[in-house]
Every structure is written in C-alpha cells, then in structure tokens.
PDB file of N, CA and C in Angstrom:
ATOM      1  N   UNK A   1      12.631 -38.352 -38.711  1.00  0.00           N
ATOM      2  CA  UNK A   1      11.992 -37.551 -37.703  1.00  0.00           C
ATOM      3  C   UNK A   1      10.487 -37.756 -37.796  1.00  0.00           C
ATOM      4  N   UNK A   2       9.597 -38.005 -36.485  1.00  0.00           N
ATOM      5  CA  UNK A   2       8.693 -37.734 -36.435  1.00  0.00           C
ATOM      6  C   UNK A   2       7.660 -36.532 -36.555  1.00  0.00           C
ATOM      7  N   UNK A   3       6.953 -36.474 -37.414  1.00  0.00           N
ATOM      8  CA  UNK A   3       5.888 -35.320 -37.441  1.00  0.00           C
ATOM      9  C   UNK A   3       5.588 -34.862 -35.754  1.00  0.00           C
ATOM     10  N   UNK A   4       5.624 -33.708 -35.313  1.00  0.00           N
ATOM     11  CA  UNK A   4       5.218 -33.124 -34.535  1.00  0.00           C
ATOM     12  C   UNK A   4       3.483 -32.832 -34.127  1.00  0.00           C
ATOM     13  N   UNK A   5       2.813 -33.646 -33.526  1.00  0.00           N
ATOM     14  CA  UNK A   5       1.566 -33.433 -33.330  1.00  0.00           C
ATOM     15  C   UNK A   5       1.031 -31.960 -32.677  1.00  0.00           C
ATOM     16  N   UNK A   6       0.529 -30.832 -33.517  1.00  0.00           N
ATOM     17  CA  UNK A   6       0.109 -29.491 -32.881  1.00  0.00           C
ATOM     18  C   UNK A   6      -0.954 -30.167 -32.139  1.00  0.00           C
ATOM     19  N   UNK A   7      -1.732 -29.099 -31.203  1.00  0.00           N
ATOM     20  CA  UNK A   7      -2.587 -28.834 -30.475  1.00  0.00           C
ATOM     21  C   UNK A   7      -3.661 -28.417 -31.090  1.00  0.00           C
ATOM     22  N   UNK A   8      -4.910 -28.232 -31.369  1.00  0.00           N
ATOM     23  CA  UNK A   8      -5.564 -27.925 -32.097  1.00  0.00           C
ATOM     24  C   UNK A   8      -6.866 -27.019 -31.112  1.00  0.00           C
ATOM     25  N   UNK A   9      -7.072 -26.033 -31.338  1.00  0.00           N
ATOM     26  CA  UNK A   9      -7.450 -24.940 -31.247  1.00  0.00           C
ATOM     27  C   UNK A   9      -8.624 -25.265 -29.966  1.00  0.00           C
ATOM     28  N   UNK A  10      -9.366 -26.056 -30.237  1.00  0.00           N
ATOM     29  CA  UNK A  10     -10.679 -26.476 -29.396  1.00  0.00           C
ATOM     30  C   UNK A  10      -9.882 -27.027 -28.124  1.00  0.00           C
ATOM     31  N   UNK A  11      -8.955 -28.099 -28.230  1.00  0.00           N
ATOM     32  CA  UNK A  11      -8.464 -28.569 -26.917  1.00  0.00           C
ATOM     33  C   UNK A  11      -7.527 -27.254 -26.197  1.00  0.00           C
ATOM     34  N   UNK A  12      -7.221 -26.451 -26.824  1.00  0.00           N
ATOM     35  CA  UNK A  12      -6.168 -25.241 -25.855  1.00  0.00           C
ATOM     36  C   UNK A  12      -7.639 -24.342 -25.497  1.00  0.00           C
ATOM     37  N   UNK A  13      -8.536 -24.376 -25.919  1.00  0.00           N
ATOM     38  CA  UNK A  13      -9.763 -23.434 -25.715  1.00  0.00           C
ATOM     39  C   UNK A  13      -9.845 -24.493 -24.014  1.00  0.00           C
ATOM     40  N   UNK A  14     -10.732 -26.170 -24.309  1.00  0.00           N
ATOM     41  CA  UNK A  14     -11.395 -26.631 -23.479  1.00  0.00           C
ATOM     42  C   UNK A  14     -10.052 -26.335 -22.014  1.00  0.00           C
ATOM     43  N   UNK A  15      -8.219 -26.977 -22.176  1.00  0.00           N
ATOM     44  CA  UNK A  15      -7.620 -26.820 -21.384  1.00  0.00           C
ATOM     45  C   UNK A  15      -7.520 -25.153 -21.073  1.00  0.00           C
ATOM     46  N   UNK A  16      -7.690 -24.413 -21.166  1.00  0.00           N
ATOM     47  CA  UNK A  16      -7.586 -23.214 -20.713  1.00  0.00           C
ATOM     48  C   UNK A  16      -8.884 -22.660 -19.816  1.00  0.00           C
ATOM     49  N   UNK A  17      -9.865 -23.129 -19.959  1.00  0.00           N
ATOM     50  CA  UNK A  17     -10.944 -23.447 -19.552  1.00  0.00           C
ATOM     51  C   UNK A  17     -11.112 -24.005 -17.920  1.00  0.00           C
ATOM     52  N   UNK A  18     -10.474 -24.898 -18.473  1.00  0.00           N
ATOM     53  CA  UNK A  18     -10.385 -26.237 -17.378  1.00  0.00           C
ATOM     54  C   UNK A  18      -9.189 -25.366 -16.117  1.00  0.00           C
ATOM     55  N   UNK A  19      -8.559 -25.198 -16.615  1.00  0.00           N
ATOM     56  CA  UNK A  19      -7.369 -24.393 -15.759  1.00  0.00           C
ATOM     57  C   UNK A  19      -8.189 -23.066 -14.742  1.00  0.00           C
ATOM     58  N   UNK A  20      -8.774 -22.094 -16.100  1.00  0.00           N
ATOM     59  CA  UNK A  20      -9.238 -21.458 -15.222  1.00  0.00           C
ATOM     60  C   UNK A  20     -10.508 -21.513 -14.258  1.00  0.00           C
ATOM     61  N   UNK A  21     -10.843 -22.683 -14.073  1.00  0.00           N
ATOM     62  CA  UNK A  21     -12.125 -23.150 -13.453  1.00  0.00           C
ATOM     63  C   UNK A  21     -11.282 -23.537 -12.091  1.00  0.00           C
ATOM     64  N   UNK A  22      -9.695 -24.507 -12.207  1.00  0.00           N
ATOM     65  CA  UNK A  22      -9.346 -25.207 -10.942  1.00  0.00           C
ATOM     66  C   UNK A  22      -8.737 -23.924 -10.636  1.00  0.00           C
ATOM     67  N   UNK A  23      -8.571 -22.648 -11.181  1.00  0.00           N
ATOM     68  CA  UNK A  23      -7.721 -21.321 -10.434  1.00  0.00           C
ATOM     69  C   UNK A  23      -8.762 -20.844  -9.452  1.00  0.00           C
ATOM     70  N   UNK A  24      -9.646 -20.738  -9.703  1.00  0.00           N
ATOM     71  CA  UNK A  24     -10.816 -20.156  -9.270  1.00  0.00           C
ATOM     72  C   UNK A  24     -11.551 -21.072  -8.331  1.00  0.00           C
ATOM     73  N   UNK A  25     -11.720 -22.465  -8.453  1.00  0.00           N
ATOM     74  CA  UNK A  25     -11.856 -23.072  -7.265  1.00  0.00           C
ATOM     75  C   UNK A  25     -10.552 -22.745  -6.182  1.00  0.00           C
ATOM     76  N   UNK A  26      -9.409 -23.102  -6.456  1.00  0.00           N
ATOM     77  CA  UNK A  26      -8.646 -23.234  -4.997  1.00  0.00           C
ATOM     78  C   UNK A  26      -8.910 -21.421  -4.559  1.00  0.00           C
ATOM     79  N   UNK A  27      -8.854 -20.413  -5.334  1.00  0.00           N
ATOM     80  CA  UNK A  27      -8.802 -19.505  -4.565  1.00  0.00           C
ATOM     81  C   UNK A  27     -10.082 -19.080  -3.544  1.00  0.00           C
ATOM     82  N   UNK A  28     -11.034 -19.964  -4.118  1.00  0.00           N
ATOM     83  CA  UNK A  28     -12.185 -20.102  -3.195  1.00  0.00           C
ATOM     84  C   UNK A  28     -12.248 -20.850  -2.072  1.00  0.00           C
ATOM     85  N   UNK A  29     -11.528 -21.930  -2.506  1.00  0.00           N
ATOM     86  CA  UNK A  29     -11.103 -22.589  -1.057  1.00  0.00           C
ATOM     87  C   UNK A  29     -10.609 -22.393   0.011  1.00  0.00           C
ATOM     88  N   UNK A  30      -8.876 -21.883  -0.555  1.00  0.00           N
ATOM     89  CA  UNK A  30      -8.110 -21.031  -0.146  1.00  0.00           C
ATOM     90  C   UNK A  30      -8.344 -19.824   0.760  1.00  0.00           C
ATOM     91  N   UNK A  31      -9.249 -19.010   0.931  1.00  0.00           N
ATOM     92  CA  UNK A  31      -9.615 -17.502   1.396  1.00  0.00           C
ATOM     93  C   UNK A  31      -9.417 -17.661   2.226  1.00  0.00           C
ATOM     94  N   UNK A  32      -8.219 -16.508   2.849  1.00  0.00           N
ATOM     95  CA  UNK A  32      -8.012 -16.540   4.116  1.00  0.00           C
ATOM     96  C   UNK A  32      -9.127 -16.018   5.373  1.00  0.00           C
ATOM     97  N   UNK A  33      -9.577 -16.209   6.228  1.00  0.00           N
ATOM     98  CA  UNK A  33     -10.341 -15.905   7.557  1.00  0.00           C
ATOM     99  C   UNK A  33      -9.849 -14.686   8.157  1.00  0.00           C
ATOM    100  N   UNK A  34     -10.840 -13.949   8.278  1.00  0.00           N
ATOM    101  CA  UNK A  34     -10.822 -12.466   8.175  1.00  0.00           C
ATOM    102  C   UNK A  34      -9.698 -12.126   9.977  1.00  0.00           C
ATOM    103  N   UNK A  35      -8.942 -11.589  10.021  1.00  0.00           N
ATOM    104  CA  UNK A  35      -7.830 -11.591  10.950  1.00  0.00           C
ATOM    105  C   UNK A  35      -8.647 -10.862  12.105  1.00  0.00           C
ATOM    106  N   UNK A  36      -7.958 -11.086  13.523  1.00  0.00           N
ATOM    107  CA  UNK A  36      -9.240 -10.444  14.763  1.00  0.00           C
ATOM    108  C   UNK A  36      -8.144 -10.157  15.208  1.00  0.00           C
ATOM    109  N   UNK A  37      -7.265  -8.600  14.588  1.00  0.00           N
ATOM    110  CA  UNK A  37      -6.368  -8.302  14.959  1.00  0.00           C
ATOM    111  C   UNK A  37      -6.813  -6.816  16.024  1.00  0.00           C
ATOM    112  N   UNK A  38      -6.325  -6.828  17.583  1.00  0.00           N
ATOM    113  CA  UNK A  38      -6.920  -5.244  17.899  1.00  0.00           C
ATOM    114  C   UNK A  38      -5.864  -4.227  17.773  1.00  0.00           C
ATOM    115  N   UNK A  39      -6.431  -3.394  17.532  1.00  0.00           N
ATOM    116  CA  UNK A  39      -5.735  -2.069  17.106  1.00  0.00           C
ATOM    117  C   UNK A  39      -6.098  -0.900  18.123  1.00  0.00           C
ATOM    118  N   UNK A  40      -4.752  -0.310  18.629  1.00  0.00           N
ATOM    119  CA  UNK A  40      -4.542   0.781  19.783  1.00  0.00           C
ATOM    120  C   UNK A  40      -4.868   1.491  19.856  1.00  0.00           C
ATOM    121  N   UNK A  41      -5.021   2.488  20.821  1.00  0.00           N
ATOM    122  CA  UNK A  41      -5.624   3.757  20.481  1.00  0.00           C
ATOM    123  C   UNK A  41      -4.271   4.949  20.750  1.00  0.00           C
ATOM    124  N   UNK A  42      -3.766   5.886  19.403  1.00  0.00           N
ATOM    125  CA  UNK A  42      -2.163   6.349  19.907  1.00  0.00           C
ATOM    126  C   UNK A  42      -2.856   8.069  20.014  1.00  0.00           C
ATOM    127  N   UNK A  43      -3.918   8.635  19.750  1.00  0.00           N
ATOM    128  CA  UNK A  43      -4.487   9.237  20.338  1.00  0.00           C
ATOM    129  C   UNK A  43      -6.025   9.030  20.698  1.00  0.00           C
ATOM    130  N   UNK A  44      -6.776  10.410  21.479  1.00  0.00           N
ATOM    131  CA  UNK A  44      -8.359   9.654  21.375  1.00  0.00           C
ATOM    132  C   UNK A  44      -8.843   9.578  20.387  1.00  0.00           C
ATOM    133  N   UNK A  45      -9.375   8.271  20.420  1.00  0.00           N
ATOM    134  CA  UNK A  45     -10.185   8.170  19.105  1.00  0.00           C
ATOM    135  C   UNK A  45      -9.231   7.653  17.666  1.00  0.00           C
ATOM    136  N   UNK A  46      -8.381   8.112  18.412  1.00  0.00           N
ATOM    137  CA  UNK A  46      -7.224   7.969  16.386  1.00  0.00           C
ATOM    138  C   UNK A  46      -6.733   6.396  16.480  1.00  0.00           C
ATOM    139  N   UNK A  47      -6.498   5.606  15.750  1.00  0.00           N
ATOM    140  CA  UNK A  47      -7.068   5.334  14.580  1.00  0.00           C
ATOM    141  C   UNK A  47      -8.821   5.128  14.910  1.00  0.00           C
ATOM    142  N   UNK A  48     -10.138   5.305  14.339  1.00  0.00           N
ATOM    143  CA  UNK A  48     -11.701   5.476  14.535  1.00  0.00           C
ATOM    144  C   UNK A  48     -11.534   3.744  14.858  1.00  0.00           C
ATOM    145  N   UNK A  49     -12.681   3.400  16.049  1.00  0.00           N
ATOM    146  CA  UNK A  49     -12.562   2.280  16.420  1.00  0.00           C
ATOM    147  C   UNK A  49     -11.870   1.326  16.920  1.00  0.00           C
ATOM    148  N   UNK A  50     -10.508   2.195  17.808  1.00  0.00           N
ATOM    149  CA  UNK A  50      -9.598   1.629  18.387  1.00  0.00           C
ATOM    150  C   UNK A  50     -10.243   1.291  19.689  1.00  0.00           C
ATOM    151  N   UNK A  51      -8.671   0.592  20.735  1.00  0.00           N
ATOM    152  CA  UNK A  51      -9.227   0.013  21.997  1.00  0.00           C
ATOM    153  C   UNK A  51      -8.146   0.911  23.032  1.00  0.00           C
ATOM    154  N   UNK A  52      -8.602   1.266  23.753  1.00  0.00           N
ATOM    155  CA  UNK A  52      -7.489   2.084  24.796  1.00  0.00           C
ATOM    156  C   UNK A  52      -6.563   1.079  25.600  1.00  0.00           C
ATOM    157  N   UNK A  53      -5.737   1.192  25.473  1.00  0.00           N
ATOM    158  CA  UNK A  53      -4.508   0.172  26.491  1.00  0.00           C
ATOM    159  C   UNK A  53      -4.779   0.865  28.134  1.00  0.00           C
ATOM    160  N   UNK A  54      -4.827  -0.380  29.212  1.00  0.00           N
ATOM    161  CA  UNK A  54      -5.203  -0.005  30.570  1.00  0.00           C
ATOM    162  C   UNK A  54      -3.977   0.853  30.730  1.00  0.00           C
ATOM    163  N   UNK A  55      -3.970   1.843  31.591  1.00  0.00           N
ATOM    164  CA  UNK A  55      -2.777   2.809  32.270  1.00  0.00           C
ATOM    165  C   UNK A  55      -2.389   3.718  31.344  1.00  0.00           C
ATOM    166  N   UNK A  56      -2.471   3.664  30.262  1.00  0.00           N
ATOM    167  CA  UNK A  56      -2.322   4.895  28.687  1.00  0.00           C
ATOM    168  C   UNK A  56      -3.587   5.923  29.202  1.00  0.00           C
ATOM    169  N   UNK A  57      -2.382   7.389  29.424  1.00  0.00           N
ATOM    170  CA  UNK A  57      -3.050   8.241  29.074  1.00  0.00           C
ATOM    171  C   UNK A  57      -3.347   8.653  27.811  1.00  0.00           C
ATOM    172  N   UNK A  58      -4.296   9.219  27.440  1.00  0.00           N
ATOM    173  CA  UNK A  58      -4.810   9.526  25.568  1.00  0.00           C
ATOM    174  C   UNK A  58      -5.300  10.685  25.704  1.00  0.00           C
ATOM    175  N   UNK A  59      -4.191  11.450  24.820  1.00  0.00           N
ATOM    176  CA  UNK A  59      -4.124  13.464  24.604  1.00  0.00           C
ATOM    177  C   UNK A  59      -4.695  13.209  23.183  1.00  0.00           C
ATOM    178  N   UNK A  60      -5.399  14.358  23.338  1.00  0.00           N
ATOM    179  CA  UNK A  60      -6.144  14.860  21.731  1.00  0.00           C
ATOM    180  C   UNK A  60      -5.305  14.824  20.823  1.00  0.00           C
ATOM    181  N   UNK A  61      -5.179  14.909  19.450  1.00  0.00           N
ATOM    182  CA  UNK A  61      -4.077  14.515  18.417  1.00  0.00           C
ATOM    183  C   UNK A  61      -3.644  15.866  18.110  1.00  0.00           C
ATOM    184  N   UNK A  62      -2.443  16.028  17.564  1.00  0.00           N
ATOM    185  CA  UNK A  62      -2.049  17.781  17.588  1.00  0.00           C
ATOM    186  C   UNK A  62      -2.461  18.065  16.233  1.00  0.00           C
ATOM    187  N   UNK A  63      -2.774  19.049  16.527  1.00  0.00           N
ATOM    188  CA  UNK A  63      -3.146  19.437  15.101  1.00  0.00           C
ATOM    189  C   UNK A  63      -1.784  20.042  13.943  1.00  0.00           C
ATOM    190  N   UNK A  64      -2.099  20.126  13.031  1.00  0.00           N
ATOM    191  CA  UNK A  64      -1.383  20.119  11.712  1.00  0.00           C
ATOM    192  C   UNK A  64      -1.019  21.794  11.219  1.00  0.00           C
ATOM    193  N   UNK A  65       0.366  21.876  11.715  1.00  0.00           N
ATOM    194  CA  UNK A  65       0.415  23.547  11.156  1.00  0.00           C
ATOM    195  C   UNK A  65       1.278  23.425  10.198  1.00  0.00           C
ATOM    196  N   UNK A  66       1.174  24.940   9.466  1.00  0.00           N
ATOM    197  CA  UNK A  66       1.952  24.984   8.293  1.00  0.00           C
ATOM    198  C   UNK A  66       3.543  25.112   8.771  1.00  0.00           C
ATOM    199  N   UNK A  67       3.981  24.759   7.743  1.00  0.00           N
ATOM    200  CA  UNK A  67       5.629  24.890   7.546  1.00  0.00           C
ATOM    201  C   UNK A  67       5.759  26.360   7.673  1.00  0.00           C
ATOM    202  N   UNK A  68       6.886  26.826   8.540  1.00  0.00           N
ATOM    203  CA  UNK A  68       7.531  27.924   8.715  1.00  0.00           C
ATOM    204  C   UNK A  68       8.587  28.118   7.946  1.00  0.00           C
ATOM    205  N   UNK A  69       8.739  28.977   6.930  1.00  0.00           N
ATOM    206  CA  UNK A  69      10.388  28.759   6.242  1.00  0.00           C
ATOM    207  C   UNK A  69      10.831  30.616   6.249  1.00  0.00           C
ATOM    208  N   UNK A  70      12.097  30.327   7.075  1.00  0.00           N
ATOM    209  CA  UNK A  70      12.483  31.535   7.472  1.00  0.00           C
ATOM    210  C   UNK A  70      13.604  32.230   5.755  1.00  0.00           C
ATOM    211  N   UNK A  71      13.066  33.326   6.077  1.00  0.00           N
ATOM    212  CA  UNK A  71      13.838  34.079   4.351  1.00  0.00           C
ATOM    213  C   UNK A  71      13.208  33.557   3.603  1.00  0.00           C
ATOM    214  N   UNK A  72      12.307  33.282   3.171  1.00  0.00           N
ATOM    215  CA  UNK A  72      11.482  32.846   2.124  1.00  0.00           C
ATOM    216  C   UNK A  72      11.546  34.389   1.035  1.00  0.00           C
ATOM    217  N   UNK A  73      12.159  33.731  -0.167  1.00  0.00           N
ATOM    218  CA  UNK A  73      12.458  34.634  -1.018  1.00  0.00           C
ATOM    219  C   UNK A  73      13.802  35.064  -1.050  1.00  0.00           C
ATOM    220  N   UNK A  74      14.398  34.804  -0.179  1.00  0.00           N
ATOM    221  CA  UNK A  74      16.346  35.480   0.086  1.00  0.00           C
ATOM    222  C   UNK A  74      16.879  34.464  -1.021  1.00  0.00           C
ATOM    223  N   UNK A  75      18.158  34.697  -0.713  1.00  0.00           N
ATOM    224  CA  UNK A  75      18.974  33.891  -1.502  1.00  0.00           C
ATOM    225  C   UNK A  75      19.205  32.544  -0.694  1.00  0.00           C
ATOM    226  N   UNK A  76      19.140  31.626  -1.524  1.00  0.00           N
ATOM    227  CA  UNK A  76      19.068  29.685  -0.716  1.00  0.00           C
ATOM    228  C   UNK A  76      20.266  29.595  -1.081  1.00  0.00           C
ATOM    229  N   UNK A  77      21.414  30.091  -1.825  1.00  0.00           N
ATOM    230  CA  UNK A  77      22.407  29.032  -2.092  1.00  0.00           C
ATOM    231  C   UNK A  77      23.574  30.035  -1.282  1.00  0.00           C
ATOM    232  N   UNK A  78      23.721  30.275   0.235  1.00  0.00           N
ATOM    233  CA  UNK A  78      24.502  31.102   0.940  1.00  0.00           C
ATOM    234  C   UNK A  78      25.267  32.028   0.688  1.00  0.00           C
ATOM    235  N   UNK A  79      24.352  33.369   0.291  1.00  0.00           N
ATOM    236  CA  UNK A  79      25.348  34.541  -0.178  1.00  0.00           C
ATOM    237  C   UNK A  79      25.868  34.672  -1.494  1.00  0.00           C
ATOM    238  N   UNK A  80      25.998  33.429  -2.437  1.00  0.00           N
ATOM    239  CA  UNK A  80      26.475  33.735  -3.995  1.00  0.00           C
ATOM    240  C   UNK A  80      25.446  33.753  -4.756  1.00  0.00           C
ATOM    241  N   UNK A  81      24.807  35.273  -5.525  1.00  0.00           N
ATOM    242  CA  UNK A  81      24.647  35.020  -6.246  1.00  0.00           C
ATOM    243  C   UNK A  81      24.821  34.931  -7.665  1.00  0.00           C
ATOM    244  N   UNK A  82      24.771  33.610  -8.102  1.00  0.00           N
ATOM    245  CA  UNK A  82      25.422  33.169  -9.327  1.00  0.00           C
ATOM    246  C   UNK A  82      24.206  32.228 -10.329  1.00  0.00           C
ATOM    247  N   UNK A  83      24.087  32.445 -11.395  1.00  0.00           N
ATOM    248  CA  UNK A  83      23.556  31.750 -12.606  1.00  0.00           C
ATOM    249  C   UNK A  83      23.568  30.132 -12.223  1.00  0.00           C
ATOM    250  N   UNK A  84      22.778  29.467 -12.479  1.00  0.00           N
ATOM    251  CA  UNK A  84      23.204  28.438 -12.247  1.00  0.00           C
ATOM    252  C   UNK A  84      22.610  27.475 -11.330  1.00  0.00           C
ATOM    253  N   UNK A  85      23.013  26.329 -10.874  1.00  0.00           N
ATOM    254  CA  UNK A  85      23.209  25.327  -9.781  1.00  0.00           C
ATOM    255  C   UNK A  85      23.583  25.820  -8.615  1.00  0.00           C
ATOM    256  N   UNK A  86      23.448  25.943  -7.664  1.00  0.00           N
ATOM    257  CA  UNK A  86      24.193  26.271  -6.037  1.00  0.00           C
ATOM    258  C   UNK A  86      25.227  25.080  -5.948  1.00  0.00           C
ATOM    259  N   UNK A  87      26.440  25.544  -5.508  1.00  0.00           N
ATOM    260  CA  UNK A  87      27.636  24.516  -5.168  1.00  0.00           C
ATOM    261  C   UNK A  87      27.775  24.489  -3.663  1.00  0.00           C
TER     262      UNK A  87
END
C-alpha cells in the first residue's frame, strides 16, 4: 500500500480562500435586477404606493374590531360540568 499523501494545513487555508473569493465573485455577478413589478391598490392607499386599476372602485379599508365571544365565562364544554378534558 501506498502512503496516503495528507493535505497540509497552509494549502486547505490558501484553497479555502480561493473558494471563498470565486463564492463571492459569482454572487456578485450573479445579482439579480431589481424586479418592476406593479402592485394594486385593494383599498385606498393600501398597500402605501400602489397603482389604482382603471374602472376599480376603492372604499376606505375597514377597520379592525374586537372579537365578540358570546358567554364568555359560561361553561365551553356544553352543559357538563366535569373535571377534566371536554369530550
């Protein structure tokens, strides 16, 4: 059998080096071109800097109410109450 030639410390330094220099070029190359995508307008103004579609009417955005939860505090698991898990 032939002796196995290791790698020796300086050349895995310089190739690791070298690697991360050609990673870093292509991703520089690579960069994609910034997209000139337009974006709608689904109320006024909402999303900021949208474009209105011709013939779209555009209503103010509704506003945000709280949750209503009816019996709040009753019993949740229908009428039994029992220790436990609800079945």
């Amino acid at each position: 059998m032939y002796p196995r030639k290791r790698l020796s410390i300086k050349s895995a330094t310089v190739a690791g080096i070298a690697a991360s220099a050609l990673l870093g070029f292509a991703g520089l190359t690579l960069n994609p071109a910034p997209a000139k995508a337009v974006v709608y307008c689904q109320y006024v103004e909402y999303p900021v800097g949208c474009v209105a579609r011709a013939g779209v009417v555009l209503r103010p955005r509704p506003v945000a109410r709280a949750a209503v939860r009816h019996n709040a505090g009753g019993n949740a698991n229908g009428g039994v109450n029992r220790v436990g898990a609800g079945r």
